[in-house]
N, C-alpha and C. Protein backbone atom coordinates (compact mmCIF):
# COMPACT_ATOMS: atom_id res chain seq x y z
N UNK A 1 11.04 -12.36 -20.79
CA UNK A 1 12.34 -12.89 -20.44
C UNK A 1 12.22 -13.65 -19.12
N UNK A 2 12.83 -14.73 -19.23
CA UNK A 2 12.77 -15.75 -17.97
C UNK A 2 13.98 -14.89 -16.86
N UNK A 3 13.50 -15.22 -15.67
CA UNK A 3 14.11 -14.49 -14.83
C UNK A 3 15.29 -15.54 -14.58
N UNK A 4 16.62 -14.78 -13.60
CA UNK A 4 17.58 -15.45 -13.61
C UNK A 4 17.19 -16.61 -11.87
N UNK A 5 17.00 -16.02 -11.21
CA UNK A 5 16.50 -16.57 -10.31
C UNK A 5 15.27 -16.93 -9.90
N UNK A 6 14.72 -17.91 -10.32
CA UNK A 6 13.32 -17.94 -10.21
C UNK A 6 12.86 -18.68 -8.69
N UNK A 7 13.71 -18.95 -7.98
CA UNK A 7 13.47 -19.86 -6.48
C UNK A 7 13.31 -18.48 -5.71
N UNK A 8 14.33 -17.33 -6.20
CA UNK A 8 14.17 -16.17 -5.00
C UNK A 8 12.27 -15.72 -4.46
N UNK A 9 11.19 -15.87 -5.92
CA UNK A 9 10.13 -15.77 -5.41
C UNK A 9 9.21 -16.38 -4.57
N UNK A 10 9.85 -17.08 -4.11
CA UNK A 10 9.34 -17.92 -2.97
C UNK A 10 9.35 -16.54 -1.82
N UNK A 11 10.43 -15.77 -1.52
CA UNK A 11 10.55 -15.75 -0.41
C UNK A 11 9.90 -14.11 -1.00
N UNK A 12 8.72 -13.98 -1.55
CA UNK A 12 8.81 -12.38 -1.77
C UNK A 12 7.77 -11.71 -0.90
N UNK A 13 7.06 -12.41 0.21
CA UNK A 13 6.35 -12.08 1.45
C UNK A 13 7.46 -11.16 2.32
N UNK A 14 8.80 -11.84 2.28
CA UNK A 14 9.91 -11.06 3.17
C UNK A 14 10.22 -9.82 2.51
N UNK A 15 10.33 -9.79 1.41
CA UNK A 15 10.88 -8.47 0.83
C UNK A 15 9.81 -7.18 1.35
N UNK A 16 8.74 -6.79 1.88
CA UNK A 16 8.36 -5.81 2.52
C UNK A 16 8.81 -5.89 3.98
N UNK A 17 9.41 -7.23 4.89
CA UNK A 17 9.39 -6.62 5.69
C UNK A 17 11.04 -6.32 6.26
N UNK A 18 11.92 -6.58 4.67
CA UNK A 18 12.70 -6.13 5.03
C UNK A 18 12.99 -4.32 5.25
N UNK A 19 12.40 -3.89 4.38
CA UNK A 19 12.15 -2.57 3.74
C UNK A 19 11.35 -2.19 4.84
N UNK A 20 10.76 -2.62 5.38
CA UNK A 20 9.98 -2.16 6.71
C UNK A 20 10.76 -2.05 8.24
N UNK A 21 11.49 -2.84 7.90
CA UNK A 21 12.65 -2.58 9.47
C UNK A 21 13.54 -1.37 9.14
N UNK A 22 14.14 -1.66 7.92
CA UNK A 22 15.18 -0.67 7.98
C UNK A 22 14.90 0.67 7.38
N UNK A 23 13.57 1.15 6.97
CA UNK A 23 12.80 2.37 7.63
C UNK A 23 12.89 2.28 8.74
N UNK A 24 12.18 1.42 9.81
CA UNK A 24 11.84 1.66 10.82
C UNK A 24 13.30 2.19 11.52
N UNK A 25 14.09 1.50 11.32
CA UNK A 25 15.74 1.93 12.10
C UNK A 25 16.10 3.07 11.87
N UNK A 26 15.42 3.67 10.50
CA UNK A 26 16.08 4.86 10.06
C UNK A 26 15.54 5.68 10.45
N UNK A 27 14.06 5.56 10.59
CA UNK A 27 13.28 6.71 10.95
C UNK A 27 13.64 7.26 12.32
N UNK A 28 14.09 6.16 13.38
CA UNK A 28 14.11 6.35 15.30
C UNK A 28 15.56 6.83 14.69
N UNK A 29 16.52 6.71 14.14
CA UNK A 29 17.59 7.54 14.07
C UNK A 29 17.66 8.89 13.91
N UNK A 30 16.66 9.02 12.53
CA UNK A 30 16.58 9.92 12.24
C UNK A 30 15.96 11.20 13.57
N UNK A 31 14.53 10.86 14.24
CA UNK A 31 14.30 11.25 15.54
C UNK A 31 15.46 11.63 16.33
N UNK A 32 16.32 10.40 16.54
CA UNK A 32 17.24 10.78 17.64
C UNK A 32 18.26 12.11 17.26
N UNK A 33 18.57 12.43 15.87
CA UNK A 33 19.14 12.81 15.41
C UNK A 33 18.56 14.59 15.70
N UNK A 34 17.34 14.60 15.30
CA UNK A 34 16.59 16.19 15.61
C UNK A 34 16.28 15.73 16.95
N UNK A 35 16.16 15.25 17.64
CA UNK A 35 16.12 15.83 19.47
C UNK A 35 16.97 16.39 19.79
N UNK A 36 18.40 15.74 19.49
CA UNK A 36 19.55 16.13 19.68
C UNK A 36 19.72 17.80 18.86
N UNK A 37 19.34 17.72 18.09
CA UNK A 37 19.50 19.23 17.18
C UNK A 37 18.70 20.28 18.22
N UNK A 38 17.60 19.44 18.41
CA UNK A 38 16.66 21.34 19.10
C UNK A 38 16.31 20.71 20.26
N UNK A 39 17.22 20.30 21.20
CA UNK A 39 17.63 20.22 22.68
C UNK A 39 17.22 21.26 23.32
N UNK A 40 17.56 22.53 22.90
CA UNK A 40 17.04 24.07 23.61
C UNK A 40 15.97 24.91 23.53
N UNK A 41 15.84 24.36 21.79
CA UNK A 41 14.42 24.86 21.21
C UNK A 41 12.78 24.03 21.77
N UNK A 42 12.20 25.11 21.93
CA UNK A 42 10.57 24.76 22.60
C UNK A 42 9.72 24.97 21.14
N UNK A 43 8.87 24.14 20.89
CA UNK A 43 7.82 24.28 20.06
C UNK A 43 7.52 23.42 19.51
N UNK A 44 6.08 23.43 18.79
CA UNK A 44 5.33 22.53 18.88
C UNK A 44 6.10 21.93 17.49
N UNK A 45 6.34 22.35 16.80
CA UNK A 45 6.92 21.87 15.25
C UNK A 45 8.01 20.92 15.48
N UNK A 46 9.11 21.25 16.16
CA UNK A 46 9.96 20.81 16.86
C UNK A 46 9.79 19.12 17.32
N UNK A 47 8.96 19.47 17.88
CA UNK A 47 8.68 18.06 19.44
C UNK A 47 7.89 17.49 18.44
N UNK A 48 6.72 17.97 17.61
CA UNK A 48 5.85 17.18 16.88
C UNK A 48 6.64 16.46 15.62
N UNK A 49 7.85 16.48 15.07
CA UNK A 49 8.66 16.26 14.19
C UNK A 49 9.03 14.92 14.67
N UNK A 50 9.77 15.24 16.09
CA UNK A 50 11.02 14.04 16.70
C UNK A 50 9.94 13.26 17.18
N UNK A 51 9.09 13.29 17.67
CA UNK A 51 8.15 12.61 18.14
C UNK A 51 6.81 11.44 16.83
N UNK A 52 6.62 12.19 15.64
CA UNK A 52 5.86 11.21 15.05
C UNK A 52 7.04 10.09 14.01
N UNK A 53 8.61 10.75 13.96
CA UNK A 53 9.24 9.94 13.05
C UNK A 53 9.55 8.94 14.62
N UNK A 54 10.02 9.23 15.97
CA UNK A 54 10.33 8.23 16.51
C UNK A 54 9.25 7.08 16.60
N UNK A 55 7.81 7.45 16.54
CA UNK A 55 6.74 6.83 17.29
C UNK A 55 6.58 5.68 15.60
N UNK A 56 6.72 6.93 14.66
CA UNK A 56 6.62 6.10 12.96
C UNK A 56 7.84 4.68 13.16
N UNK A 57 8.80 5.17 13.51
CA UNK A 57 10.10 4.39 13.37
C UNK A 57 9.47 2.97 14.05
N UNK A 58 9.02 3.42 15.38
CA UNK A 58 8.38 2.05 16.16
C UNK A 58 7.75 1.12 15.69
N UNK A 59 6.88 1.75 15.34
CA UNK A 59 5.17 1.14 14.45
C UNK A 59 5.68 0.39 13.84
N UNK A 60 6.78 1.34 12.36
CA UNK A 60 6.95 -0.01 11.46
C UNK A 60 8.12 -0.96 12.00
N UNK A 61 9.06 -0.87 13.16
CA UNK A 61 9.89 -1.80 12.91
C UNK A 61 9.00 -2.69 13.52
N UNK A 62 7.87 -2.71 14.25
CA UNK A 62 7.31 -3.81 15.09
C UNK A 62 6.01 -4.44 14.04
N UNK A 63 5.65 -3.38 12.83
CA UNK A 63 4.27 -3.55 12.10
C UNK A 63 3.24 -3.63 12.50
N UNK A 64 2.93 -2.40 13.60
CA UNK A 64 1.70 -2.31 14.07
C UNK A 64 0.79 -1.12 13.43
N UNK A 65 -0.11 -1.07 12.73
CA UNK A 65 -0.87 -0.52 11.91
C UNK A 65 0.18 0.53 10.58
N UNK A 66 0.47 -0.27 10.44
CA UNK A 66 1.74 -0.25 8.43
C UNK A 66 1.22 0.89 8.20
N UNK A 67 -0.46 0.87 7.32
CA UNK A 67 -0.57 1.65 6.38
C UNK A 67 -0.69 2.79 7.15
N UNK A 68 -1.50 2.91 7.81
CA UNK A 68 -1.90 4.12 8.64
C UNK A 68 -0.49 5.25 8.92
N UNK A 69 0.66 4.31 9.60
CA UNK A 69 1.74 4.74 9.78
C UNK A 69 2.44 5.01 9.20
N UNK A 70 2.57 4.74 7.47
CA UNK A 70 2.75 5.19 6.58
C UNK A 70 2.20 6.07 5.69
N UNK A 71 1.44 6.68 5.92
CA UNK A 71 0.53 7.70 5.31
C UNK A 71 1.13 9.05 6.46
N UNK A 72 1.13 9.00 7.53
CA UNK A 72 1.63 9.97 8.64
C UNK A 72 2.79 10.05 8.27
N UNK A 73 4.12 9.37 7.91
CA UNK A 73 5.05 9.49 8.17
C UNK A 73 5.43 9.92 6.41
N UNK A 74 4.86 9.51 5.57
CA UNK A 74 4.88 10.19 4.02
C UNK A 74 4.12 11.46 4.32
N UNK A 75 3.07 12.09 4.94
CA UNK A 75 3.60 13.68 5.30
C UNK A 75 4.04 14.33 5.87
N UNK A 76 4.77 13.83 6.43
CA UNK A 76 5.86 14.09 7.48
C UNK A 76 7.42 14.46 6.90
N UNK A 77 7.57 13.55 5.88
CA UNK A 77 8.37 13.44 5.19
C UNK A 77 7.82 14.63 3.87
N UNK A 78 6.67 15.19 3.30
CA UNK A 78 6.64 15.50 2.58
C UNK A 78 6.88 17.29 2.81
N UNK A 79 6.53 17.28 4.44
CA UNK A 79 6.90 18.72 4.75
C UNK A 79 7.84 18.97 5.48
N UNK A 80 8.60 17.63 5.65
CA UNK A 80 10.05 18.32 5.78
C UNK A 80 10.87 18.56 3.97
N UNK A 81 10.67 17.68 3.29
CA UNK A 81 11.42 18.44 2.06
C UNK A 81 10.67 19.25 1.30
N UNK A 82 9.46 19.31 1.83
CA UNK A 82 9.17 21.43 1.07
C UNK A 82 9.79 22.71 2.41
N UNK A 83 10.09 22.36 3.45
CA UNK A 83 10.70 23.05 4.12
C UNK A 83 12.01 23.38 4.12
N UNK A 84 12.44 22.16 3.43
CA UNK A 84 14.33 22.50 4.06
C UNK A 84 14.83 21.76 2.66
N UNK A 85 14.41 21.91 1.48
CA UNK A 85 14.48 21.57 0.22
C UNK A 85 15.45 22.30 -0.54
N UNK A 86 15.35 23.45 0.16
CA UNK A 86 16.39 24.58 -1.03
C UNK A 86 17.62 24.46 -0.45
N UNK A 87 18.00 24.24 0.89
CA UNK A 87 19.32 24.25 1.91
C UNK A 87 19.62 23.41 1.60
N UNK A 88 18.89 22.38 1.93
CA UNK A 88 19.69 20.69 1.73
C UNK A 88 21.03 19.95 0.79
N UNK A 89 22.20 19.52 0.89
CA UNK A 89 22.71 19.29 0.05
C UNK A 89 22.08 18.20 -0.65
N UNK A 90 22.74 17.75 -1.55
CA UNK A 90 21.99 16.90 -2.71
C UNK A 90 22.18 15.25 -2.51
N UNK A 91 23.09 14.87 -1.32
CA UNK A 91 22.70 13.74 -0.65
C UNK A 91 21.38 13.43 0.28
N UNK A 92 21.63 14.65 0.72
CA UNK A 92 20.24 14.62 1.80
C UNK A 92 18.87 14.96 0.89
N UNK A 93 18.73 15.44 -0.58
CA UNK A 93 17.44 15.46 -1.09
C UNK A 93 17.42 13.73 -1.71
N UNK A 94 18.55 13.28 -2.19
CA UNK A 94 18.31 11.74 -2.92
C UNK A 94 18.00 11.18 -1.49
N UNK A 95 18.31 10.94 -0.61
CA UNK A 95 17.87 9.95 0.99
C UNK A 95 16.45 10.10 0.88
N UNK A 96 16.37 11.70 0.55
CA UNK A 96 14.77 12.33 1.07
C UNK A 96 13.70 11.03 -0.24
N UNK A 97 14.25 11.62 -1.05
CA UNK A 97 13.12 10.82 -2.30
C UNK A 97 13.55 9.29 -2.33
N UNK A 98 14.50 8.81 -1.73
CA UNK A 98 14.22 7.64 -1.65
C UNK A 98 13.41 6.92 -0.28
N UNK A 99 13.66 7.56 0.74
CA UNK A 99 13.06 7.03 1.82
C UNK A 99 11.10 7.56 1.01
N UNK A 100 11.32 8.20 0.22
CA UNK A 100 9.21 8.48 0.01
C UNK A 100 9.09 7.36 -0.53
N UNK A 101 9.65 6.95 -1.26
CA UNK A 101 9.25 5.73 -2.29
C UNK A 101 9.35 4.49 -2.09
N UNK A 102 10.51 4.25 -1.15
CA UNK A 102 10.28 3.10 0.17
C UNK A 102 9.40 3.20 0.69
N UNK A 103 8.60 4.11 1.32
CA UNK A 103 8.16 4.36 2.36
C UNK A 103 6.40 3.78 1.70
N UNK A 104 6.51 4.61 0.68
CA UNK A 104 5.04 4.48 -0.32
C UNK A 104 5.24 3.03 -0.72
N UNK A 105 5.92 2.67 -0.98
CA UNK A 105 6.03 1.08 -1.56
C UNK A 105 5.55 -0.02 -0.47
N UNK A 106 5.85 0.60 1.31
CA UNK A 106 5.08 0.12 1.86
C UNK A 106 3.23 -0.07 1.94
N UNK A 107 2.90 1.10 1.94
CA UNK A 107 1.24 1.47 1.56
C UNK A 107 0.85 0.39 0.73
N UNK A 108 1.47 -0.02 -0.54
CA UNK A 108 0.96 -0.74 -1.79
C UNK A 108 0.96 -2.23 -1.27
N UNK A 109 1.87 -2.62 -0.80
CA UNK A 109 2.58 -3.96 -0.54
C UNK A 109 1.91 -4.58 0.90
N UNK A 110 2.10 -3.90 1.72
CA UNK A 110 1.73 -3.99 3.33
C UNK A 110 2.88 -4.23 4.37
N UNK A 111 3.02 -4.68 5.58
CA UNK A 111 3.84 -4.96 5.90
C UNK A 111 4.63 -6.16 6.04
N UNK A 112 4.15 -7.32 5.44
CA UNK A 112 5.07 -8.96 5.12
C UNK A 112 4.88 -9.47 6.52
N UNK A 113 5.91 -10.25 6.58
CA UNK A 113 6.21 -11.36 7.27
C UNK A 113 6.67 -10.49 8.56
N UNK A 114 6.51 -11.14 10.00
CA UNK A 114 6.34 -10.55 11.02
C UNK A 114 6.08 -9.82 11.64
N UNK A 115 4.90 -9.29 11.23
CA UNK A 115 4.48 -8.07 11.43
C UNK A 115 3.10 -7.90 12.40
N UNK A 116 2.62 -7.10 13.38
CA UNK A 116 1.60 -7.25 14.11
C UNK A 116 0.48 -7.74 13.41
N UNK A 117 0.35 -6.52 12.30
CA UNK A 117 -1.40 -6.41 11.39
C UNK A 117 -0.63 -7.55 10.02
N UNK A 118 -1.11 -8.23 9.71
CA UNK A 118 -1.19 -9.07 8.64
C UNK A 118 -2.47 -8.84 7.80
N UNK A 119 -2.10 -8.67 6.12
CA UNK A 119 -3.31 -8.32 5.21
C UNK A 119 -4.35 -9.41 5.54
N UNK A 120 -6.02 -8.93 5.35
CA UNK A 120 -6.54 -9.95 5.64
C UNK A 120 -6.87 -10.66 4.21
């Protein structure tokens, strides 16, 4: 079947790096969001949580080493929803499985147009 828009593939270099910012926005939110939660709490689980999604969030909104940063931040993501999987309401597990599959869709694709590392 002929597609309806066939000019949109011109621009399909951008389509990863749109998907790559707005992870990236989501992820430093998401960070800001658990600092704020365990403000009082000490430990390494804790700090190591808010700390690789803020540092992840960075990487990709700027696209400095994509895949790498996406492989960290898909297990990051994979042990927070075997941790807090059974509590979670059922908005927060669909966010969860969609941000993996965004996130993995980066790995495959790379990071597009403006991005530090460009595929070679």
């Amino acid at each position: 079947m002929l597609s309806l828009f066939p000019t949109l593939f011109a621009f399909k270099f951008f389509a990863p790096t749109i998907i790559r910012l707005v992870l990236g926005i989501l992820f430093i939110k998401i960070a800001s969001k658990k600092w704020g939660e365990n403000r009082g709490k000490k430990g390494f689980a804790a700090t190591s949580e808010v700390l690789v999604n803020f540092l992840g969030g960075i990487f990709l909104f700027i696209g400095l080493y994509t895949q790498a940063t996406v492989v960290i931040l898909l297990l990051s993501l994979l042990i927070t929803m075997a941790s807090e999987w059974r509590d979670a309401a059922e908005s927060q597990k669909q966010l969860w499985v969609l941000m993996f599959f965004s996130t993995f869709t980066l790995l495959v694709t790379g990071a597009g147009a403006f991005a530090i590392d460009l595929p070679l």
